[in-house]
PDB file of N, CA and C in Angstrom:
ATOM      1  N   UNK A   1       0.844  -1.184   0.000  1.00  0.00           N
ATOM      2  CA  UNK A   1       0.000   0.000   0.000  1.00  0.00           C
ATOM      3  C   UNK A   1       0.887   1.244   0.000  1.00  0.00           C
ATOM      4  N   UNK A   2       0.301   2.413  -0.903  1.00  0.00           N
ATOM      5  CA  UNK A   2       1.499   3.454  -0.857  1.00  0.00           C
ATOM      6  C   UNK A   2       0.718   4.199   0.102  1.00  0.00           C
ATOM      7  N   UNK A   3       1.323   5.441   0.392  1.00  0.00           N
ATOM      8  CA  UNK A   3       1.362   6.759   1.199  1.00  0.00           C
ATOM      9  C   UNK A   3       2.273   7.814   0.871  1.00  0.00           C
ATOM     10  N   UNK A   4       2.279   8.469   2.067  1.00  0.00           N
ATOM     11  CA  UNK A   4       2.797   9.646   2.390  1.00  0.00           C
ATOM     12  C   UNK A   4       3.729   9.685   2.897  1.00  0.00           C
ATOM     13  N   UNK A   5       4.689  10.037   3.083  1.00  0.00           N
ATOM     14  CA  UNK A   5       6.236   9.417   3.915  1.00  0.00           C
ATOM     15  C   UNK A   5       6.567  11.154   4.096  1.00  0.00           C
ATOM     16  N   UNK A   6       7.395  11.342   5.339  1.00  0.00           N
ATOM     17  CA  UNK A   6       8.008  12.775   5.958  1.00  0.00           C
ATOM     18  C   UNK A   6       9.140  11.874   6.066  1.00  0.00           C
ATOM     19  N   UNK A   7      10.142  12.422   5.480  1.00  0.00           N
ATOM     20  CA  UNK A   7      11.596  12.528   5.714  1.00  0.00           C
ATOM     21  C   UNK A   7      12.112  13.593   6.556  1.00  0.00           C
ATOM     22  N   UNK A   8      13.252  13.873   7.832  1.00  0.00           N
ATOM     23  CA  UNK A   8      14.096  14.873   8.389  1.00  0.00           C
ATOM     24  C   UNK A   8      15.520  14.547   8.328  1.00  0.00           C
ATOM     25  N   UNK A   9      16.017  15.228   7.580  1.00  0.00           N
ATOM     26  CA  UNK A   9      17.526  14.516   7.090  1.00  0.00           C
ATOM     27  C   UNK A   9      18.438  15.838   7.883  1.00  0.00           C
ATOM     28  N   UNK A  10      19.269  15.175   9.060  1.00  0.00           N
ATOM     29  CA  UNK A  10      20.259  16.439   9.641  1.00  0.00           C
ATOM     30  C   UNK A  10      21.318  16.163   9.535  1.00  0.00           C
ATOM     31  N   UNK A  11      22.309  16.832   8.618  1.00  0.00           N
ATOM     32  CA  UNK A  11      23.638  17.012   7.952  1.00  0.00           C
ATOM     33  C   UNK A  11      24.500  18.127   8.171  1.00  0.00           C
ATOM     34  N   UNK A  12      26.144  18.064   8.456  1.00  0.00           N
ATOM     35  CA  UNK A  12      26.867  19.055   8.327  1.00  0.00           C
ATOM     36  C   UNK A  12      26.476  20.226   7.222  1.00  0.00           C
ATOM     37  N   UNK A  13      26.309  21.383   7.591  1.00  0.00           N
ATOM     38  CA  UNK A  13      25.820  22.161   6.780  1.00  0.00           C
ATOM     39  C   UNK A  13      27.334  22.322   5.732  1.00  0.00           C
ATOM     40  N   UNK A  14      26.782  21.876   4.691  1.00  0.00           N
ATOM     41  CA  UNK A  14      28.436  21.638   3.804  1.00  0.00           C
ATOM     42  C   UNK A  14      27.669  22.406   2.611  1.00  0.00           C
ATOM     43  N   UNK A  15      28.091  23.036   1.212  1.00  0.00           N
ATOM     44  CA  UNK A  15      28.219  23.248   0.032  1.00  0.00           C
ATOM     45  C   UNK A  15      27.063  21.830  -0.690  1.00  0.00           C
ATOM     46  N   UNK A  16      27.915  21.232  -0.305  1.00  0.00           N
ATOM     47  CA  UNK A  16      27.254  19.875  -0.879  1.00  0.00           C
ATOM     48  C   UNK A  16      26.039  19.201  -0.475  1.00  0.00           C
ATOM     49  N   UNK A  17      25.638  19.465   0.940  1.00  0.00           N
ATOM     50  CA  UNK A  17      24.717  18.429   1.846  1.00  0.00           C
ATOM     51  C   UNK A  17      23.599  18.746   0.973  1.00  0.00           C
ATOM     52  N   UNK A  18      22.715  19.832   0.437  1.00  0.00           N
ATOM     53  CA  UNK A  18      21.378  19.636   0.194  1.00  0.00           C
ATOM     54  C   UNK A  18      21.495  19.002  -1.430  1.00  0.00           C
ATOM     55  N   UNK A  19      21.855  19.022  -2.178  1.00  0.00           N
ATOM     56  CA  UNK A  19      22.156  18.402  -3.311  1.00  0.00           C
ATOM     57  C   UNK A  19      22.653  17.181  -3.231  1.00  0.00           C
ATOM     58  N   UNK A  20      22.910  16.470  -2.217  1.00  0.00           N
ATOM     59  CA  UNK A  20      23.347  15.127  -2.052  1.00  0.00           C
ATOM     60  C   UNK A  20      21.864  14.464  -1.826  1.00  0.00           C
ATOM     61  N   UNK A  21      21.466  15.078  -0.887  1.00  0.00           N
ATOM     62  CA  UNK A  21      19.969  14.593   0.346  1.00  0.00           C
ATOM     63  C   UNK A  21      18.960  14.707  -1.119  1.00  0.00           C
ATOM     64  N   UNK A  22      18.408  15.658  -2.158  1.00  0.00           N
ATOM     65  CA  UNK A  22      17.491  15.438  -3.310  1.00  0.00           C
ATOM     66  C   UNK A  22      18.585  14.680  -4.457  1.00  0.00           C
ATOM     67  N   UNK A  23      19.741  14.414  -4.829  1.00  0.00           N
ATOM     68  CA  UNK A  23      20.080  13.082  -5.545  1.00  0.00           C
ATOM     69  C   UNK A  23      19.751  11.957  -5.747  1.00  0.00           C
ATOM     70  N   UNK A  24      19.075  12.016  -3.760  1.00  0.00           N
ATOM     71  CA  UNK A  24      18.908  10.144  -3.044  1.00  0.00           C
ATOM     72  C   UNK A  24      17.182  10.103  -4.075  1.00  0.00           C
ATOM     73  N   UNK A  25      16.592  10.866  -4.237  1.00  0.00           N
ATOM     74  CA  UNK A  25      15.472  10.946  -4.814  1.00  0.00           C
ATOM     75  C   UNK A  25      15.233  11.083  -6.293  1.00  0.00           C
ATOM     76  N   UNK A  26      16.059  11.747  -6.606  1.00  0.00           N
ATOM     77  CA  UNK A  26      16.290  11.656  -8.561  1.00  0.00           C
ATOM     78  C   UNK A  26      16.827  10.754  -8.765  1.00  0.00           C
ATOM     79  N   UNK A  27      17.642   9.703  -8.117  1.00  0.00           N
ATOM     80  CA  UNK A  27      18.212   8.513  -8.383  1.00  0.00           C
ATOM     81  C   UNK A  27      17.218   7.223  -8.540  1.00  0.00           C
ATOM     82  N   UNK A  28      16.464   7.870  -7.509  1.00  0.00           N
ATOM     83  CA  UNK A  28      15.038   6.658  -7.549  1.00  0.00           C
ATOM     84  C   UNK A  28      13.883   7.188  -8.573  1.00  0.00           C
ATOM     85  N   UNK A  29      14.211   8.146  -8.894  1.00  0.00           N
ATOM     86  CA  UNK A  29      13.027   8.823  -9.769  1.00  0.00           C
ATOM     87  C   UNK A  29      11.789   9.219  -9.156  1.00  0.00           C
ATOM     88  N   UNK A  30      11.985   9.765  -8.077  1.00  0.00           N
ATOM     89  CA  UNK A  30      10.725  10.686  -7.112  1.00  0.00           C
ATOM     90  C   UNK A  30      11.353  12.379  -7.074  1.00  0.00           C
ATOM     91  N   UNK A  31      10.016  12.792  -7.373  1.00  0.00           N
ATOM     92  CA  UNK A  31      10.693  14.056  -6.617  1.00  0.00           C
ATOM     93  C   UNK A  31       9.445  13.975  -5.609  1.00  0.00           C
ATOM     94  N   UNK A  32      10.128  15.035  -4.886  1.00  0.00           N
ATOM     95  CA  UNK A  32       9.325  15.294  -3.506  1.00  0.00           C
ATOM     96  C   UNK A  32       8.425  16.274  -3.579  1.00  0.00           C
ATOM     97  N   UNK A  33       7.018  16.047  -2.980  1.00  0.00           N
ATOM     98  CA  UNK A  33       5.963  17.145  -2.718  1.00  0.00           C
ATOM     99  C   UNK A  33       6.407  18.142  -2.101  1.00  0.00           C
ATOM    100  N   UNK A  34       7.192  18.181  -0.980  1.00  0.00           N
ATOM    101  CA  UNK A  34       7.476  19.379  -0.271  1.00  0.00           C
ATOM    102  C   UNK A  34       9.495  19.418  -0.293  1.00  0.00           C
ATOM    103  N   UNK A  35       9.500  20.212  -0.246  1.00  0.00           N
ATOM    104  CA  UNK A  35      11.054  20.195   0.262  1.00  0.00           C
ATOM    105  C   UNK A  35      11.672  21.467   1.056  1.00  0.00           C
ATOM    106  N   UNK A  36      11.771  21.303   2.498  1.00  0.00           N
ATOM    107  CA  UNK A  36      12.039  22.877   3.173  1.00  0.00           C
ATOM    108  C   UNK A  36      13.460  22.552   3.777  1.00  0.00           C
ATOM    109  N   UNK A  37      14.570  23.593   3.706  1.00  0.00           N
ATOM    110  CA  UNK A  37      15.928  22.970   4.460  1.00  0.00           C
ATOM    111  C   UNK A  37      16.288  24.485   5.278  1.00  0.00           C
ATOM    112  N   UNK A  38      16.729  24.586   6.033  1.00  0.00           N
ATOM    113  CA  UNK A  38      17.145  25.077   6.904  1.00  0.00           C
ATOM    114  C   UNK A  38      18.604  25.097   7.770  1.00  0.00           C
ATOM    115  N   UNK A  39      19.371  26.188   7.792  1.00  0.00           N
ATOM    116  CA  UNK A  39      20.966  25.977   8.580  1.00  0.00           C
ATOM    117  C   UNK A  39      20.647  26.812   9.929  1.00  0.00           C
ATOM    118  N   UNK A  40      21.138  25.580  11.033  1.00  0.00           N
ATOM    119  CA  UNK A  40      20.671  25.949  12.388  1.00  0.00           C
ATOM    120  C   UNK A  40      21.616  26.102  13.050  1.00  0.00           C
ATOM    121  N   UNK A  41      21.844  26.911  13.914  1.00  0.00           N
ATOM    122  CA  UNK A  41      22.954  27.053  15.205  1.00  0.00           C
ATOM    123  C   UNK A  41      23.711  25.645  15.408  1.00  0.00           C
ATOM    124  N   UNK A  42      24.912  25.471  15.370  1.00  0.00           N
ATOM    125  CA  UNK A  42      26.207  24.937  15.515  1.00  0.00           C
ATOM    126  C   UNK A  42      26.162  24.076  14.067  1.00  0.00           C
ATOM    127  N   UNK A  43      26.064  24.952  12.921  1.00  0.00           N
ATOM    128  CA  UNK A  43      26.871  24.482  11.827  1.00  0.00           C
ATOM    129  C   UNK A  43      25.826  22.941  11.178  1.00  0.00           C
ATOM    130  N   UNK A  44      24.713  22.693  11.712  1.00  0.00           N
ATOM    131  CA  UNK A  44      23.931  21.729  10.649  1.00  0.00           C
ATOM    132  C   UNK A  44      23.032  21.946   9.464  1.00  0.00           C
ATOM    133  N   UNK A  45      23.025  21.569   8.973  1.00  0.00           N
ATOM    134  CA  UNK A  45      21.504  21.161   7.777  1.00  0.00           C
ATOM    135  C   UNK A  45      20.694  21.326   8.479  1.00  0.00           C
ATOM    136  N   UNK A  46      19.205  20.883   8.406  1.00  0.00           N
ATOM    137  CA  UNK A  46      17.959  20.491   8.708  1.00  0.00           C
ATOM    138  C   UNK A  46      17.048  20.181   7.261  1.00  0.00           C
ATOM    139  N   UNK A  47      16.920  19.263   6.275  1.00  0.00           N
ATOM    140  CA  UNK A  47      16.026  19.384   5.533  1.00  0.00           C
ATOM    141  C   UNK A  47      14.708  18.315   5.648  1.00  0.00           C
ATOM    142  N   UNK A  48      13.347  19.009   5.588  1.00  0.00           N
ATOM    143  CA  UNK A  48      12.720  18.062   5.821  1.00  0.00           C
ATOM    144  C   UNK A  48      11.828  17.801   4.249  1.00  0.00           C
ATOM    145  N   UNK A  49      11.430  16.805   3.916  1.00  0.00           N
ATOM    146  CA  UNK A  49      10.965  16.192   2.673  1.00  0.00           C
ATOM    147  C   UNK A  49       9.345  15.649   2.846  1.00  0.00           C
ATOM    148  N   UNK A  50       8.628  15.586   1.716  1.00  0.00           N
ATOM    149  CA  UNK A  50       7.045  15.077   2.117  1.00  0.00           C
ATOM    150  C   UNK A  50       7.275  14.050   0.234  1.00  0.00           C
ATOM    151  N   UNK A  51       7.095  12.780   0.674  1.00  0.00           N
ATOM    152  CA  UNK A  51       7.029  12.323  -0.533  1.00  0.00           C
ATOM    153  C   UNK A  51       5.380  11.434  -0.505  1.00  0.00           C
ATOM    154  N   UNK A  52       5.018  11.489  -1.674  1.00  0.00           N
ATOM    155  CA  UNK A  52       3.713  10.816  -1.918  1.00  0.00           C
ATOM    156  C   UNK A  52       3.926   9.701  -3.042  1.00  0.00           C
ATOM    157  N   UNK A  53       2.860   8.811  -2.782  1.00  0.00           N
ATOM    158  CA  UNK A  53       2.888   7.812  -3.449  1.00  0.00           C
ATOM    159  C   UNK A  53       3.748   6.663  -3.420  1.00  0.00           C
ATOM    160  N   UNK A  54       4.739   6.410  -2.449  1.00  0.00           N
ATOM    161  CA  UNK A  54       5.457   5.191  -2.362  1.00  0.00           C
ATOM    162  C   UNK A  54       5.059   4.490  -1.446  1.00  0.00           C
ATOM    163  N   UNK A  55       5.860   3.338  -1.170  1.00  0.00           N
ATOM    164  CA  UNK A  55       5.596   2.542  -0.378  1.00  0.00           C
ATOM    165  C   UNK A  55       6.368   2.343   1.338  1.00  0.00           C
ATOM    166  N   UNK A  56       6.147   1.600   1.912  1.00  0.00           N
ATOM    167  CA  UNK A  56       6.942   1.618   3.563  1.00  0.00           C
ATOM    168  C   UNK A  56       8.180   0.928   3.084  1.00  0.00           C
ATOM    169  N   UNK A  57       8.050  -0.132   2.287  1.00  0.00           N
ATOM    170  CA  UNK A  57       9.734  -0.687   1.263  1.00  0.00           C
ATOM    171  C   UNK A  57      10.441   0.245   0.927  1.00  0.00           C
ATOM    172  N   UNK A  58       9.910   1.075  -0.173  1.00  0.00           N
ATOM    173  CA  UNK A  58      10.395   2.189  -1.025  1.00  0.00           C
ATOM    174  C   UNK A  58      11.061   2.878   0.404  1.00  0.00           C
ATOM    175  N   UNK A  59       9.937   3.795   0.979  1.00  0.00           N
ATOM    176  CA  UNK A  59      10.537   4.655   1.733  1.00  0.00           C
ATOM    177  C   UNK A  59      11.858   4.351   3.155  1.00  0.00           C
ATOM    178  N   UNK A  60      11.796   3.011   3.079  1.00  0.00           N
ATOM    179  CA  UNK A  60      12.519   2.200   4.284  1.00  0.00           C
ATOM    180  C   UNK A  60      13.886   2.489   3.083  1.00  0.00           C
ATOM    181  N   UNK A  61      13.977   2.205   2.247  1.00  0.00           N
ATOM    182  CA  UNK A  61      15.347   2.136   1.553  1.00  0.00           C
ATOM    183  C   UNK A  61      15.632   3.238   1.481  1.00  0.00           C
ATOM    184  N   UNK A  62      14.904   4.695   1.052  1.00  0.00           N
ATOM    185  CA  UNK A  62      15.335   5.696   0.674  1.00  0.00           C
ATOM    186  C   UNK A  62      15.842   6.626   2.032  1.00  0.00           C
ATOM    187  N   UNK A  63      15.594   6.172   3.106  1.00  0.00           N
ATOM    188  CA  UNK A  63      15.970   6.253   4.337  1.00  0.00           C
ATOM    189  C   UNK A  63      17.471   5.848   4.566  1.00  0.00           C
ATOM    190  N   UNK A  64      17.670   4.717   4.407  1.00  0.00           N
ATOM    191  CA  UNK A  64      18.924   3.820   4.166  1.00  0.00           C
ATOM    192  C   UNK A  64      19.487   4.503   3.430  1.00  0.00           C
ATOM    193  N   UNK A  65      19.066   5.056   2.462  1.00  0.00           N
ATOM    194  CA  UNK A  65      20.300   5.289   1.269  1.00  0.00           C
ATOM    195  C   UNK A  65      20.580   6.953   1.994  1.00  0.00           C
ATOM    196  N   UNK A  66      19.484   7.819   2.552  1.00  0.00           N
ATOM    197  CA  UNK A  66      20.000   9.212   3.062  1.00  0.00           C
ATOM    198  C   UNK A  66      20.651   8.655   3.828  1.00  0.00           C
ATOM    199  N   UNK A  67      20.661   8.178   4.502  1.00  0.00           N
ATOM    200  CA  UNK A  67      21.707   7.712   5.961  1.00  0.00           C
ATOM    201  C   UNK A  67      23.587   7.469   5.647  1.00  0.00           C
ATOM    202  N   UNK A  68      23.172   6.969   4.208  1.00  0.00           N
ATOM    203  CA  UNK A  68      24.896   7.004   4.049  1.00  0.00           C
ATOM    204  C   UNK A  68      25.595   8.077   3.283  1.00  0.00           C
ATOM    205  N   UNK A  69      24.601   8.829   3.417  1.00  0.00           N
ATOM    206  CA  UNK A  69      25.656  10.114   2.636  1.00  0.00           C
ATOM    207  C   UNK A  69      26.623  10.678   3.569  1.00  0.00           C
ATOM    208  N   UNK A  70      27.857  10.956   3.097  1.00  0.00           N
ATOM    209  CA  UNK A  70      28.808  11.464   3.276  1.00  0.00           C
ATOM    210  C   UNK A  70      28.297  13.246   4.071  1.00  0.00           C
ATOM    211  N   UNK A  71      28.114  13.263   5.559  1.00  0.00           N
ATOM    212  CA  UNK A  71      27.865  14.548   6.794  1.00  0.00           C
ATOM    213  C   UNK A  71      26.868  14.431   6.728  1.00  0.00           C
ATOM    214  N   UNK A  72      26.091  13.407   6.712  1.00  0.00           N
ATOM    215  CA  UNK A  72      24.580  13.092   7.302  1.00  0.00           C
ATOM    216  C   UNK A  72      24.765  12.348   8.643  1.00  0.00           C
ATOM    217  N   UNK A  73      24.041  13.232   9.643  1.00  0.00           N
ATOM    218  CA  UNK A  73      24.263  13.057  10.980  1.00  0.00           C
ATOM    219  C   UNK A  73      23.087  11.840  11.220  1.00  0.00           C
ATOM    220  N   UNK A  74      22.013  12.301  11.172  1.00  0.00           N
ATOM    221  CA  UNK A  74      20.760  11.413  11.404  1.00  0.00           C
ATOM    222  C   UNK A  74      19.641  11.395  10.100  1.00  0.00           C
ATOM    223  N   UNK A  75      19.079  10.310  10.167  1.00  0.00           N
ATOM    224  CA  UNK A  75      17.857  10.619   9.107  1.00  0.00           C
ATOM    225  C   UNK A  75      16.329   9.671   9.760  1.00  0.00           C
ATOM    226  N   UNK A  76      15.466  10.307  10.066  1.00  0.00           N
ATOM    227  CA  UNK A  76      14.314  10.333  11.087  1.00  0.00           C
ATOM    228  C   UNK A  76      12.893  10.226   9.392  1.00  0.00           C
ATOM    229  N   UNK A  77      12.203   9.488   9.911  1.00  0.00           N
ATOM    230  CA  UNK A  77      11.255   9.135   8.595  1.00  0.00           C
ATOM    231  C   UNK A  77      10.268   8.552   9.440  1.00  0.00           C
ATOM    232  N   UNK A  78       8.742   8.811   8.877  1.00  0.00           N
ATOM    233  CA  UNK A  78       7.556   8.500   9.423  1.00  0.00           C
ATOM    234  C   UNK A  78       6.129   8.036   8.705  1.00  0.00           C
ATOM    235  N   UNK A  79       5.569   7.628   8.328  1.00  0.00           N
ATOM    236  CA  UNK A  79       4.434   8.168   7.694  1.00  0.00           C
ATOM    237  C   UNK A  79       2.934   9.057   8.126  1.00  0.00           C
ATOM    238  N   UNK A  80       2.957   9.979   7.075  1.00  0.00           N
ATOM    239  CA  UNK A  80       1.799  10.911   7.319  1.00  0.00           C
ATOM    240  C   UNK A  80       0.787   9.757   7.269  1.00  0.00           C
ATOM    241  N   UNK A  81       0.042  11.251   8.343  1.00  0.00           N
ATOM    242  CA  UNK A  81      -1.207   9.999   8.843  1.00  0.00           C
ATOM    243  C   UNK A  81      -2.198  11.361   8.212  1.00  0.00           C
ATOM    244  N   UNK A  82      -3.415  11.070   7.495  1.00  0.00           N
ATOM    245  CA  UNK A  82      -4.507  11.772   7.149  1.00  0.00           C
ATOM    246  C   UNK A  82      -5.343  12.306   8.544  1.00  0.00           C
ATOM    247  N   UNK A  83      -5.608  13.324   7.749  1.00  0.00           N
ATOM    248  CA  UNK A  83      -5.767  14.220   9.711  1.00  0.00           C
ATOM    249  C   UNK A  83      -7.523  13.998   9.540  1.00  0.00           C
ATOM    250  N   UNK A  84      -7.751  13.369  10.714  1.00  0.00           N
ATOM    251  CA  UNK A  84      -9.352  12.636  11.305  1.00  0.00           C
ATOM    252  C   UNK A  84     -10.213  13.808  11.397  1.00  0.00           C
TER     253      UNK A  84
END
């Protein structure tokens, strides 16, 4: 069953980090519904992502694959829940 998946990807704020973190997604051939990033007090990233239409597989890997980029500190993933 697909959904809604929220990605929070927190990375050394580098030149490179936000163009690495949307690669992991043109590589799979998604782009993302939302995409907001942010540089926060002591030098990190913050980008958070809203993807639609995949799956808990899909999104379990694309998790995995942010996780090994090169100054990716943490990567935190959930699925949206439709608001009751």
């Amino acid at each position: 069953m697909s959904g809604t998946y929220c990605f929070s990807v927190h990375a050394q704020a580098t030149p490179s980090a936000l163009p690495r973190v949307l690669e992991v997604f043109a590589l799979m051939g998604h782009v993302p519904e939302r995409c907001h990033s942010q540089r926060v007090p002591g030098d990190e990233l913050v980008v958070d992502l809203q993807l639609a239409d995949v799956t808990a597989a899909e999104a379990a890997h694309l998790a995995k694959r942010l996780g090994r980029i090169v100054g990716v500190e943490s990567v935190l993933w959930s699925a949206k829940r439709a608001a009751a």
